[in-house]
Protein backbone atom coordinates (compact mmCIF):
# COMPACT_ATOMS: atom_id res chain seq x y z
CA UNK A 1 -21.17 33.97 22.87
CA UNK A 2 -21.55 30.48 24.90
CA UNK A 3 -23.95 28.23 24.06
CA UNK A 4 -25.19 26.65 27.11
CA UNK A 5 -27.61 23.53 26.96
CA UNK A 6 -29.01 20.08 27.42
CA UNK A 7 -29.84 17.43 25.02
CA UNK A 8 -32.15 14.61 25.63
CA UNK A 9 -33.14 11.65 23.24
CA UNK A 10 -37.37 11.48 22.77
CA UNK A 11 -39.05 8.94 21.16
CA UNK A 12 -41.48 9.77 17.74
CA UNK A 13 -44.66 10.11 20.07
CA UNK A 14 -43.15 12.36 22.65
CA UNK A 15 -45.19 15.77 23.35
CA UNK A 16 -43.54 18.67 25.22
CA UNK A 17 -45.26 18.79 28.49
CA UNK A 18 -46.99 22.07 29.82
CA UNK A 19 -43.92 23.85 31.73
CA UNK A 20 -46.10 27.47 32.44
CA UNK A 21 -45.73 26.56 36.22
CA UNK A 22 -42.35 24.51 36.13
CA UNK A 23 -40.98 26.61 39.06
CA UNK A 24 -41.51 30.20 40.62
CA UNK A 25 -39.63 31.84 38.55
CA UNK A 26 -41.09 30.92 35.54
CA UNK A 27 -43.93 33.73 35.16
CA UNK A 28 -45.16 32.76 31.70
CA UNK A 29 -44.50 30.89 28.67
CA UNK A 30 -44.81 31.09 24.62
CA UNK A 31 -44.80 28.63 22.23
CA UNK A 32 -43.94 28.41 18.77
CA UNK A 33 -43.51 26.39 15.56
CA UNK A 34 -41.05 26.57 12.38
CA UNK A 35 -38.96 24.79 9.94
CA UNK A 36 -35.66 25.09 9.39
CA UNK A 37 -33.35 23.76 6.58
CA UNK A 38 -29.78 23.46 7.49
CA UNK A 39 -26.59 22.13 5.60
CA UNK A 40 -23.37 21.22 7.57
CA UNK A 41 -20.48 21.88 5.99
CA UNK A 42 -16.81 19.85 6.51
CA UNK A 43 -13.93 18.04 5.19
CA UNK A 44 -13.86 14.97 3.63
CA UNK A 45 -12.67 13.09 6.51
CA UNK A 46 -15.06 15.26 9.02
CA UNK A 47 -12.38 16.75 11.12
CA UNK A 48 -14.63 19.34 12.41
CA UNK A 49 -17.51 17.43 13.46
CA UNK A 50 -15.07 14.52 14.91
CA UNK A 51 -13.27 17.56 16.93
CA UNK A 52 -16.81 18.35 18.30
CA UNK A 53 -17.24 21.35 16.53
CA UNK A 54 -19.43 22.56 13.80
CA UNK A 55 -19.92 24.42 10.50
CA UNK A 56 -23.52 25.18 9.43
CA UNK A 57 -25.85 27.23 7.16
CA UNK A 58 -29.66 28.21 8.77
CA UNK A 59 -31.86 29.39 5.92
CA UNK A 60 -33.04 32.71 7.22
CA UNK A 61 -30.48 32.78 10.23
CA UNK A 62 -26.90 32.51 8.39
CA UNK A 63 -23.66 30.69 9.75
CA UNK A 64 -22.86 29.50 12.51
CA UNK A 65 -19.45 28.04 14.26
CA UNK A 66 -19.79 26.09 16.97
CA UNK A 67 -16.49 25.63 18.97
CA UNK A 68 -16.09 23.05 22.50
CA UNK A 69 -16.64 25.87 25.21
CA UNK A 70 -13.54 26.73 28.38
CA UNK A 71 -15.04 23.29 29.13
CA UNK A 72 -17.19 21.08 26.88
CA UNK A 73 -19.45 20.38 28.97
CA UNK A 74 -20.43 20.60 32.60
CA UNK A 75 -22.10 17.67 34.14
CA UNK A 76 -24.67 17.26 31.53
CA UNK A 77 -24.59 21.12 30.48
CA UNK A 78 -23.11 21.20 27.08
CA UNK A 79 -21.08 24.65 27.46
CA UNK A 80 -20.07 25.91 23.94
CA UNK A 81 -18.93 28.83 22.00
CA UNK A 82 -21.76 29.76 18.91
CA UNK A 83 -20.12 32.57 16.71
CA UNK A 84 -22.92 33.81 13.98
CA UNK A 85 -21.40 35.28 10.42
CA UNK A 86 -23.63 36.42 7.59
CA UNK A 87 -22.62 35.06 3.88
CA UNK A 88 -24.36 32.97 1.12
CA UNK A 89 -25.71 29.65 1.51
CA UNK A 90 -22.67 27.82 -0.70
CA UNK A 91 -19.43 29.17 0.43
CA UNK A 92 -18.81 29.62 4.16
CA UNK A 93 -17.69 32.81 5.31
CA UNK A 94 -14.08 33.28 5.46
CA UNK A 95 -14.26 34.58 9.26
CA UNK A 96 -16.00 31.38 9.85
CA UNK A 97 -13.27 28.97 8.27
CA UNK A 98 -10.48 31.36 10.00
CA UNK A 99 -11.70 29.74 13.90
CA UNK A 100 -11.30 26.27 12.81
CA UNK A 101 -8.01 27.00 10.89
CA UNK A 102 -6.32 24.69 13.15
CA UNK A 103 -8.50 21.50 13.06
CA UNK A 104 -9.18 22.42 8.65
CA UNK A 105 -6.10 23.66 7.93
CA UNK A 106 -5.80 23.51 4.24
CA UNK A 107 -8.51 21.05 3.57
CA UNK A 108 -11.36 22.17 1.53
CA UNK A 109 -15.17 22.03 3.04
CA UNK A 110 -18.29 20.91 1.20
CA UNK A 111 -21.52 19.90 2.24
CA UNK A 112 -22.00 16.51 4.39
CA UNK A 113 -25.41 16.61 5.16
CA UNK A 114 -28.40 18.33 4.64
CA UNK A 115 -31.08 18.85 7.61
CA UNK A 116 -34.82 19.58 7.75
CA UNK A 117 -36.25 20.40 11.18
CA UNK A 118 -39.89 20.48 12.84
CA UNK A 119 -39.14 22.90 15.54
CA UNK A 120 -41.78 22.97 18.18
CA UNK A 121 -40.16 25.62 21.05
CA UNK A 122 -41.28 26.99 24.48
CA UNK A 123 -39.83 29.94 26.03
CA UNK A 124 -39.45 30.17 29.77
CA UNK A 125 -40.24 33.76 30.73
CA UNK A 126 -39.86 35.71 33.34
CA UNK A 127 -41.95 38.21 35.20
CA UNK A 128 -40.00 41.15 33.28
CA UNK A 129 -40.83 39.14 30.33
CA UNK A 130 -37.12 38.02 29.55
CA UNK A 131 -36.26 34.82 28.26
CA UNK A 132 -34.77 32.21 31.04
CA UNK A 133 -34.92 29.30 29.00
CA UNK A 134 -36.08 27.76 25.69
CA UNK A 135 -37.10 24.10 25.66
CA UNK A 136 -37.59 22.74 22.17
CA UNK A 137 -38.71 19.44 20.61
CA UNK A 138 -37.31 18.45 17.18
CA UNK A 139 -38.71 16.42 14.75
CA UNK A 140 -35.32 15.71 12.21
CA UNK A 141 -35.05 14.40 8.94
CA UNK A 142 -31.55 13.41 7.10
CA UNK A 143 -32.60 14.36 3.45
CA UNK A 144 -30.85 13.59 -0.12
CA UNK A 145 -32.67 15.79 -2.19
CA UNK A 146 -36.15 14.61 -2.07
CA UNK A 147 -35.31 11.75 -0.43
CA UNK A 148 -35.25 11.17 3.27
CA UNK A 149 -32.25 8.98 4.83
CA UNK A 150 -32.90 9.34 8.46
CA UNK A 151 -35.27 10.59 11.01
CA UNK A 152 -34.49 11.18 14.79
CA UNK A 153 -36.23 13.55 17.40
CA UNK A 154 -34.43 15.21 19.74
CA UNK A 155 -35.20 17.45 23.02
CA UNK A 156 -32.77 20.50 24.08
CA UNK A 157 -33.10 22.85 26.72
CA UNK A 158 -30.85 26.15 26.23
CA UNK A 159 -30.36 28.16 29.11
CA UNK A 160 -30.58 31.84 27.86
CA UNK A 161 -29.88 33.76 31.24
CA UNK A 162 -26.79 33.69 33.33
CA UNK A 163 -29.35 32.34 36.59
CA UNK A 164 -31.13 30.03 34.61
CA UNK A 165 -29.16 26.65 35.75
CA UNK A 166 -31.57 26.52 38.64
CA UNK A 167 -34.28 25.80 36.38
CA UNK A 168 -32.39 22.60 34.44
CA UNK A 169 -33.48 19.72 37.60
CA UNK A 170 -37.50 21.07 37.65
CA UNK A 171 -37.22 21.64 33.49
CA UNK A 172 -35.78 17.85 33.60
CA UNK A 173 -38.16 16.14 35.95
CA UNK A 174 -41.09 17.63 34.08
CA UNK A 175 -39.94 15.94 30.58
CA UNK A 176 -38.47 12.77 32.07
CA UNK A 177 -41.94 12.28 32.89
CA UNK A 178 -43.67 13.04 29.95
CA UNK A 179 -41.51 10.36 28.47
CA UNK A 180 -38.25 12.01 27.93
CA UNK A 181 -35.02 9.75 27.46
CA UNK A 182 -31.82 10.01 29.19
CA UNK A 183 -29.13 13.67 28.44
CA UNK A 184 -27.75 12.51 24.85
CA UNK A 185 -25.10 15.22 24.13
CA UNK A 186 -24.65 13.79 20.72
CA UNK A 187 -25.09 16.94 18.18
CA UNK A 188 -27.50 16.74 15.09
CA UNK A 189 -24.56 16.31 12.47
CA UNK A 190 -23.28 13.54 14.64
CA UNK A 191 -26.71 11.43 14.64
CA UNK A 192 -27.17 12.31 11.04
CA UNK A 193 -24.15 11.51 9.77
CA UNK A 194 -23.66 8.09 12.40
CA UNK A 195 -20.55 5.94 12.92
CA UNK A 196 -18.27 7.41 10.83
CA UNK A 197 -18.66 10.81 12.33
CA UNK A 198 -18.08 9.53 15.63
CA UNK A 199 -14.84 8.29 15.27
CA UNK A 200 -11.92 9.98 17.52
CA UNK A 201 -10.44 13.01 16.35
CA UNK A 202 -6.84 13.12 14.08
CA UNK A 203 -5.50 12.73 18.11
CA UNK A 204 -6.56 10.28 19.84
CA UNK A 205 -5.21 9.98 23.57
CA UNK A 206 -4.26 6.78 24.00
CA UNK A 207 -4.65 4.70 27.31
CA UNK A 208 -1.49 2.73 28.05
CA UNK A 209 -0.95 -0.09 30.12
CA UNK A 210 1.91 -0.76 32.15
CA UNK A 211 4.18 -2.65 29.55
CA UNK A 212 3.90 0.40 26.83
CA UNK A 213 6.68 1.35 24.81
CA UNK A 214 8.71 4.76 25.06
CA UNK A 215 7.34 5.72 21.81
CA UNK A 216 3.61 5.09 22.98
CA UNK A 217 4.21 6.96 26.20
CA UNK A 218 6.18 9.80 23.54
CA UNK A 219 3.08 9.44 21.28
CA UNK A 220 0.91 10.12 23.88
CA UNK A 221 2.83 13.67 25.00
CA UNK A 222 3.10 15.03 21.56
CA UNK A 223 -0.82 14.41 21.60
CA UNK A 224 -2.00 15.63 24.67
CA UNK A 225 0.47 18.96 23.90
CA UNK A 226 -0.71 19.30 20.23
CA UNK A 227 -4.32 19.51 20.72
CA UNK A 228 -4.05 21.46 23.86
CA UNK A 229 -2.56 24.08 21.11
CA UNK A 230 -4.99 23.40 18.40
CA UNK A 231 -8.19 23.50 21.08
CA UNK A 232 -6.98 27.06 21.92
CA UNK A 233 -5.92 28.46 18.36
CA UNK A 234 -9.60 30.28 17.87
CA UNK A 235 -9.75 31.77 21.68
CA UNK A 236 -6.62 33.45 20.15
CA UNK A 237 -8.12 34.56 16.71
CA UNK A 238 -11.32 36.01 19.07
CA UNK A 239 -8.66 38.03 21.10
CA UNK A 240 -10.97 37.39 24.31
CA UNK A 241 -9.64 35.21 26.82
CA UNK A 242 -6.00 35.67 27.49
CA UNK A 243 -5.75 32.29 29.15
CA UNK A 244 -5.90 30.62 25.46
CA UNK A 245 -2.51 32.67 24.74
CA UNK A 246 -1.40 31.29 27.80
CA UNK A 247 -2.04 27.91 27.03
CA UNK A 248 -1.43 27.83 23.54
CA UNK A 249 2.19 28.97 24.82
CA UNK A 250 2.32 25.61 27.61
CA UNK A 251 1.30 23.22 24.69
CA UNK A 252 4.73 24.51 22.86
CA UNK A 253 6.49 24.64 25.90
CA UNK A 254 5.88 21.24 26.49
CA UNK A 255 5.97 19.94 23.25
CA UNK A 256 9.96 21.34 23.41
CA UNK A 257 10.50 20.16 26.36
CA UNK A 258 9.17 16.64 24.82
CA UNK A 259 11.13 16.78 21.55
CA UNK A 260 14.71 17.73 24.17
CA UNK A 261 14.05 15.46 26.97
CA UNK A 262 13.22 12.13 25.21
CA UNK A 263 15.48 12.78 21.94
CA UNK A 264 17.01 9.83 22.29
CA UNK A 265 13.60 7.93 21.14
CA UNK A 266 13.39 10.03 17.29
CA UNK A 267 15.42 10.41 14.23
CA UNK A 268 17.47 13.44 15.62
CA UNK A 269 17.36 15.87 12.62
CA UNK A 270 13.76 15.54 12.53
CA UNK A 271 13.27 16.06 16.35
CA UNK A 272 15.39 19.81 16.26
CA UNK A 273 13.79 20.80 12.75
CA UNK A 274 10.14 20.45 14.58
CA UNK A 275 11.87 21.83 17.93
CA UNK A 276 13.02 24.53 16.16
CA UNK A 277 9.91 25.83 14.14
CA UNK A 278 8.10 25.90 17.38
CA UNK A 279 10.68 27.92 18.99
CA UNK A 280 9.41 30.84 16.47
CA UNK A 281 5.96 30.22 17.65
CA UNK A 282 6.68 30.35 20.99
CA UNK A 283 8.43 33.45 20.77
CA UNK A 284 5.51 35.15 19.48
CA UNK A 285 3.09 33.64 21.89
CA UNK A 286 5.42 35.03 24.96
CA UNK A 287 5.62 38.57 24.00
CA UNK A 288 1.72 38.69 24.35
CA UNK A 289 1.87 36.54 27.44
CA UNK A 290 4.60 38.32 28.96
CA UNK A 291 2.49 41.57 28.36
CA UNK A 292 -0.35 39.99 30.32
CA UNK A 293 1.34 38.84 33.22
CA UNK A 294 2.94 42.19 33.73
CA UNK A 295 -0.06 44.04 33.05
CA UNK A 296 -1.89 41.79 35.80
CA UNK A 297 0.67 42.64 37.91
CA UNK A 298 1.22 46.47 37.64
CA UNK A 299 -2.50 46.05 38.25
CA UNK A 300 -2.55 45.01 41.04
CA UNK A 301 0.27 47.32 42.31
CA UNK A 302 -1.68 50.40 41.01
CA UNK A 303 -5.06 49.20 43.77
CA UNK A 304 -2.27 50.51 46.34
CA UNK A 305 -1.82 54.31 44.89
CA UNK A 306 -3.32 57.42 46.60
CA UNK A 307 -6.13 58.70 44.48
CA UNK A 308 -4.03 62.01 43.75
CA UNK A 309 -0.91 59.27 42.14
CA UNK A 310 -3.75 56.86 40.11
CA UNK A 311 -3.96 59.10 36.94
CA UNK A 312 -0.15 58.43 36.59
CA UNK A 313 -0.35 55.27 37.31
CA UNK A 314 -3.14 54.52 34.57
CA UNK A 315 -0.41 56.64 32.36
CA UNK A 316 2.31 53.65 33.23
CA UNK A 317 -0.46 50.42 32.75
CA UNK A 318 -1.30 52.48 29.13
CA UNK A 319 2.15 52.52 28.10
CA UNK A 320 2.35 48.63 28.53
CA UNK A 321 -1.06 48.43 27.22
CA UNK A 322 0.70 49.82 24.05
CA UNK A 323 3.59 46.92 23.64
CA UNK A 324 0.82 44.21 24.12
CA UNK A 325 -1.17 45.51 21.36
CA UNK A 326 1.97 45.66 19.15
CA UNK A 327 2.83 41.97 20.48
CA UNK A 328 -0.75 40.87 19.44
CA UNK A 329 -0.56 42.21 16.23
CA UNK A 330 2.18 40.18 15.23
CA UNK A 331 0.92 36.99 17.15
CA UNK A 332 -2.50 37.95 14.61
CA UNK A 333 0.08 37.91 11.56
CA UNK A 334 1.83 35.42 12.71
CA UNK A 335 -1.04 32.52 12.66
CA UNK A 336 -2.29 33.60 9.59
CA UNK A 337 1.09 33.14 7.92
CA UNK A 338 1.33 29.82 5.50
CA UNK A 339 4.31 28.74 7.99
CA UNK A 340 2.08 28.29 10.79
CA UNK A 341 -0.55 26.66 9.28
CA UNK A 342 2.00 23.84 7.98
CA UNK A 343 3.25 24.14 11.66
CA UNK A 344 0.08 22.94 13.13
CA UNK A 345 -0.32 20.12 9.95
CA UNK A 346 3.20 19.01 11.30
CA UNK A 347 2.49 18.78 14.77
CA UNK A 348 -0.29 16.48 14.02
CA UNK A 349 1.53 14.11 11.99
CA UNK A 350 3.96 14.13 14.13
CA UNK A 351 1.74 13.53 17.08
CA UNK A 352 0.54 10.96 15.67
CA UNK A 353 3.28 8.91 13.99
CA UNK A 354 6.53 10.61 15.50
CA UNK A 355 9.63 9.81 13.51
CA UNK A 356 10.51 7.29 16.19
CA UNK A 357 14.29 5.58 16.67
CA UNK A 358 15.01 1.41 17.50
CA UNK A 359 14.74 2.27 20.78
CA UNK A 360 11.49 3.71 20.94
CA UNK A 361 9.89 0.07 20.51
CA UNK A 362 11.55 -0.70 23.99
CA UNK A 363 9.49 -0.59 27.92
CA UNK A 364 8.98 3.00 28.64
CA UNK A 365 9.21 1.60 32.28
CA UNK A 366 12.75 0.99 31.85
CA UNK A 367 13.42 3.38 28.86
CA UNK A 368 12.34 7.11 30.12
CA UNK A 369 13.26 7.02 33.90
CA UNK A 370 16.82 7.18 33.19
CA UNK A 371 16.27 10.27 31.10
CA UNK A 372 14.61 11.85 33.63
CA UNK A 373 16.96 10.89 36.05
CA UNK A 374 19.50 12.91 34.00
CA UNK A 375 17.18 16.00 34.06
CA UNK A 376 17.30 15.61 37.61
CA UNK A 377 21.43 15.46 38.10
CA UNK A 378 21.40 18.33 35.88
CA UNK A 379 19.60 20.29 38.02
CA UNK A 380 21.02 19.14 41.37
CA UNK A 381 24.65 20.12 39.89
CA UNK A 382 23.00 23.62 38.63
CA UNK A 383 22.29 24.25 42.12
CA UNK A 384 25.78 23.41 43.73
CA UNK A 385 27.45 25.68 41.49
CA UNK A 386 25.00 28.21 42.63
CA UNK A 387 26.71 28.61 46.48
CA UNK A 388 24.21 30.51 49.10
CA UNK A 389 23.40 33.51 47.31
CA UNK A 390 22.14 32.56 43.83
CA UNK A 391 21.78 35.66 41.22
CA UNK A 392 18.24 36.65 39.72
CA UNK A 393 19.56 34.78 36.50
CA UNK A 394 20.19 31.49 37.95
CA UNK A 395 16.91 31.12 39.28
CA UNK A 396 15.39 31.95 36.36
CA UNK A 397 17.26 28.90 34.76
CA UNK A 398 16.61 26.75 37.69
CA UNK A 399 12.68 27.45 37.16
CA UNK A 400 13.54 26.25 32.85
CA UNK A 401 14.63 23.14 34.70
CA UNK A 402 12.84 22.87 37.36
CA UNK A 403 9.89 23.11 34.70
CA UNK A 404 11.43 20.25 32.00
CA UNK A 405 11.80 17.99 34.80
CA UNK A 406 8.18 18.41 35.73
CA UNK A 407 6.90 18.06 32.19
CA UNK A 408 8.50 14.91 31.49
CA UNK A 409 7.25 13.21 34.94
CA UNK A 410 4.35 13.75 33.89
CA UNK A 411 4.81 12.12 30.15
CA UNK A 412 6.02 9.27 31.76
CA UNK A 413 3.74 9.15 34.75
CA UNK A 414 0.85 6.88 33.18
CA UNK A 415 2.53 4.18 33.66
CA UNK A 416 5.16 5.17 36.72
CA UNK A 417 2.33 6.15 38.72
CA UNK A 418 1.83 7.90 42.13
CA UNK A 419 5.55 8.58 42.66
CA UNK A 420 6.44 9.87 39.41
CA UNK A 421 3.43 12.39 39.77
CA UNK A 422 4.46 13.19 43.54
CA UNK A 423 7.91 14.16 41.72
CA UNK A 424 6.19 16.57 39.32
CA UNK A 425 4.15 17.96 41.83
CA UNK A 426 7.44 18.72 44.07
CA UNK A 427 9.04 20.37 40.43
CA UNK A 428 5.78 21.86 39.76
CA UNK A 429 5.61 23.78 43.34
CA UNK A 430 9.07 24.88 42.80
CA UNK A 431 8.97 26.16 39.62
CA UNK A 432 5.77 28.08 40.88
CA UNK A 433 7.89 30.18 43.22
CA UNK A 434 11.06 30.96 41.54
CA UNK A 435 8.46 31.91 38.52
CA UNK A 436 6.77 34.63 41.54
CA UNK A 437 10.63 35.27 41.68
CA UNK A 438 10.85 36.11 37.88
CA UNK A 439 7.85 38.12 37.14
CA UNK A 440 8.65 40.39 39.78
CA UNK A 441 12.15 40.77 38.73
CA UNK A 442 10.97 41.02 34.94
CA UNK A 443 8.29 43.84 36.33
CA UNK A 444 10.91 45.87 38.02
CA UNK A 445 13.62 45.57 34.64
CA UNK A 446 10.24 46.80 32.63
CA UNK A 447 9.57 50.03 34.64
CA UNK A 448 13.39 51.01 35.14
CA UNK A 449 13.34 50.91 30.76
CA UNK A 450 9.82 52.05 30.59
CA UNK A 451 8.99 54.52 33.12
CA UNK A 452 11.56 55.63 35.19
CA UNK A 453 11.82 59.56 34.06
CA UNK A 454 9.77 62.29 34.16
CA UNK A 455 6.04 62.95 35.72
CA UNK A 456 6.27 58.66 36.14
CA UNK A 457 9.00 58.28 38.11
CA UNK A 458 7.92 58.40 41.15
CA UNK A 459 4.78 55.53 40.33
CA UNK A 460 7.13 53.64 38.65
CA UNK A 461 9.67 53.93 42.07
CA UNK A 462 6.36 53.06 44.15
CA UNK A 463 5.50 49.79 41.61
CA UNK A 464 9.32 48.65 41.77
CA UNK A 465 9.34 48.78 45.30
CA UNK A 466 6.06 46.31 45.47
CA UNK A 467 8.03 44.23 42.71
CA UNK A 468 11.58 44.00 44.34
CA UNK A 469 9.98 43.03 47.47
CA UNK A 470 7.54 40.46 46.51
CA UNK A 471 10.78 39.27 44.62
CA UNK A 472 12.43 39.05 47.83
CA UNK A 473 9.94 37.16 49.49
CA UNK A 474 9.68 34.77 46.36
CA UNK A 475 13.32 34.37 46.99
CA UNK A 476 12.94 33.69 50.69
CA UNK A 477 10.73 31.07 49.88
CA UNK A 478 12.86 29.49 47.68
CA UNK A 479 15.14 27.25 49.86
CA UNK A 480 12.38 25.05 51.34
CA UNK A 481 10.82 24.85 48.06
CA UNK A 482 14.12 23.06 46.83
CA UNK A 483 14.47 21.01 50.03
CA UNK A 484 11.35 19.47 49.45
CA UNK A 485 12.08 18.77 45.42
CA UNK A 486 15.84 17.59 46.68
CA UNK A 487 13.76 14.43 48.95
CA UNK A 488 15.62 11.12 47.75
CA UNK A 489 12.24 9.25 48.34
CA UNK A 490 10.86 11.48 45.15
CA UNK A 491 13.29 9.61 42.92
CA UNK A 492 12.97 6.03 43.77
CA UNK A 493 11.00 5.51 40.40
CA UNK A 494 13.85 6.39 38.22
């Protein structure tokens, strides 16, 4: 479930104000008191809490995960996933540890700090008596045993119904001025456990100026790829959001195309041992993906079948339905192998302190065009062999290029600026429609294996059609789509 809600800072004296008539939709409120005693659990060097999630134990409410929501926060709306597990107050479930596999990997947890909480709470109702909105003051102490470290109060305002957000502005008036401070989205474990829990996470995204180095502008790829893979390994344990397969899969993609394009700047061997291993993770992460985007597609197809056609036409989507389940299964295996696990430890270190060659300590500015620049010849002499009529194949390798040219504009774009990104925006629209062009061709290849005989034939001749000729138009498209990538003013940076 998603956690959504606002933290303010209040000083010792603050009182909740009376919020029974906050707005006309509140109909009634309750309040209530309690105590709660809480221990926190991670590694030694807090790589949960410093990736701005959580581990806990609630004495009468069990475990809880707390992951950075689809986005961590919005405006001052803290958006995050809260997964509950029940288990014994000393050893954390082993669901629990399973979601943050990829920031704990095979470090050990223990206790970091130890929480007890004066809870005073007000629930928003509404007229039907459901909850909108609970509004809580906490009174915190940091305790040692008997002994208390720390004390800090804290104001939060969780938004229990999907409507709710229209109450935050009246909810946040009315405490501002009873004395409320300013949203503070810093969590509990954070304030308890201070500085050294709010250090950056293992990868840091680093800023670079100008005059940075190809292996700071490399460093900086391999990071921004790696933890868009590691921020999505749970959604993919959950099973609930396809996008998090899908971008688990761009994080590899791009961290291959990294690892290829800028070669030069590593120790080779190392560069294709890494490239490789994530090869067999990608492959896994495709078959599921692959399965989606067909199965979004056949979808869609199937909204155009008479109602006397639809029951074979559910018949077709189930028998796809089938291969992604198969596909997941393995995916499931797959990151809960030992291999994957030392992957992810990998990517990290390598992320962090690639195994970098001489050359690598020279400008990126004058470094990493001319790589690029290759990319680009490669694809422009791709596409003269071609002639006018290019085959379903050669498109499919023009989008693979299309799409490595794009990624690496964009690793080298903090510091080539406007018309590096205008280049990988040109790539990037290109490789949008010759990947139309694939899906439909891959969509018709599925059904003629999959469901061309018997009672589904003629669905599956009613789907290819809709396929071959969005394919068609894909292809149609195609031409100005490459003009506009082929502009000599998009390269004048390399």
């Amino acid at each position: 479930m998603l956690e959504r809600e606002l933290k303010l800072g209040a000083t010792p004296g603050f009182r909740l104000p009376d919020l029974s008539q906050v707005t006309t939709e509140v109909a009634s409120v309750d309040t209530t008191t309690d105590k709660l005693h809480t221990t926190y659990f991670d590694t030694r060097d807090l790589r949960i809490t410093r990736w701005s999630c959580s581990l806990r134990f609630r004495a009468g409410q069990g475990w809880t995960v707390k992951l950075p929501g689809p986005a961590e926060s919005k405006g001052d709306l803290l958006v995050r996933g809260e997964h509950l597990y029940k288990g014994p107050p000393d050893k954390p479930p082993s669901q629990a540890l399973d979601l943050l596999t990829a920031y704990v990997r095979r470090a050990a947890v223990h206790p970091i700090a130890h929480l007890r909480t004066t809870r005073r709470m007000v629930s928003l109702k509404a007229a039907d008596g459901a909850t909108l909105a609970e509004v809580v003051l906490d009174d915190v102490a940091v305790v040692d045993g008997r002994k208390t470290l720390k004390r800090f109060h804290e104001i939060e305002v969780e938004l229990k119904d999907e409507g709710a957000e229209t109450l935050l502005p009246a909810v946040l008036v009315r405490l501002q001025a009873a004395g409320a401070g300013l949203p503070d989205p810093t969590s509990k474990v954070v304030r308890a456990l201070g500085p050294r829990a709010q250090r950056p996470p293992e990868l840091e995204i680093e800023e670079l100026a100008p005059e940075a180095t190809a292996g700071a502008i490399l460093r900086r790829a391999l990071a921004l790829a790696a933890t868009r893979l590691l921020r999505h390994d749970a959604g993919i344990r959950l099973g609930t959001d396809p996008e998090d397969i899908h971008q688990a899969r761009v994080a590899v993609r791009r961290l291959r195309s990294h690892l290829r394009t800028f070669l030069p700047l590593m120790d080779i061997e190392w560069a294709i041992a890494l490239r490789q291993e994530l090869g067999w993770l990608g492959d896994e992460l495709g078959a599921v993906r692959d399965a989606d985007v067909l199965m979004d597609r056949l979808r869609k197809d199937a909204n155009s079948l008479p109602p006397r056609d639809r029951t074979v036409g559910a018949k077709v989507l189930s028998l796809l339905a089938g291969q992604r389940e198969e596909a997941m299964k393995r995916l499931n295996a797959t990151i809960h192998e030992t291999r994957y696990v030392d992957l992810l430890k990998r990517l990290v270190e390598a992320a962090r302190a690639p195994q970098l060659a001489p050359i690598a300590a020279e400008s990126g500015l004058l470094t990493l065009p001319p790589l690029v620049a290759s990319l680009w010849r490669n694809v422009r002499a791709m596409v003269d062999d071609f002639g006018q009529d290019p085959t379903d194949d050669q498109l499919h390798k023009l989008r693979i290029r299309s799409k490595r040219c794009r990624y690496a504009a964009e690793a080298v774009a903090p510091v080539a600026g406007k018309r590096a990104r205008n280049f990988a925006r040109a790539a990037s629209d290109l490789q949008e429609v010759l990947g139309e062009h694939h899906d439909s061709v891959v969509a018709a290849q599925w059904l003629r294996e999959h469901a061309s005989t018997g009672p589904l034939t003629f669905v599956a001749g009613h789907f290819s059609a809709l396929e071959l000729t969005a394919a068609a138009a894909a292809r149609g498209r195609y031409p100005e789509y490459w003009r506009a990538f082929d502009r000599k003013k998009l390269r004048t940076w390399m």
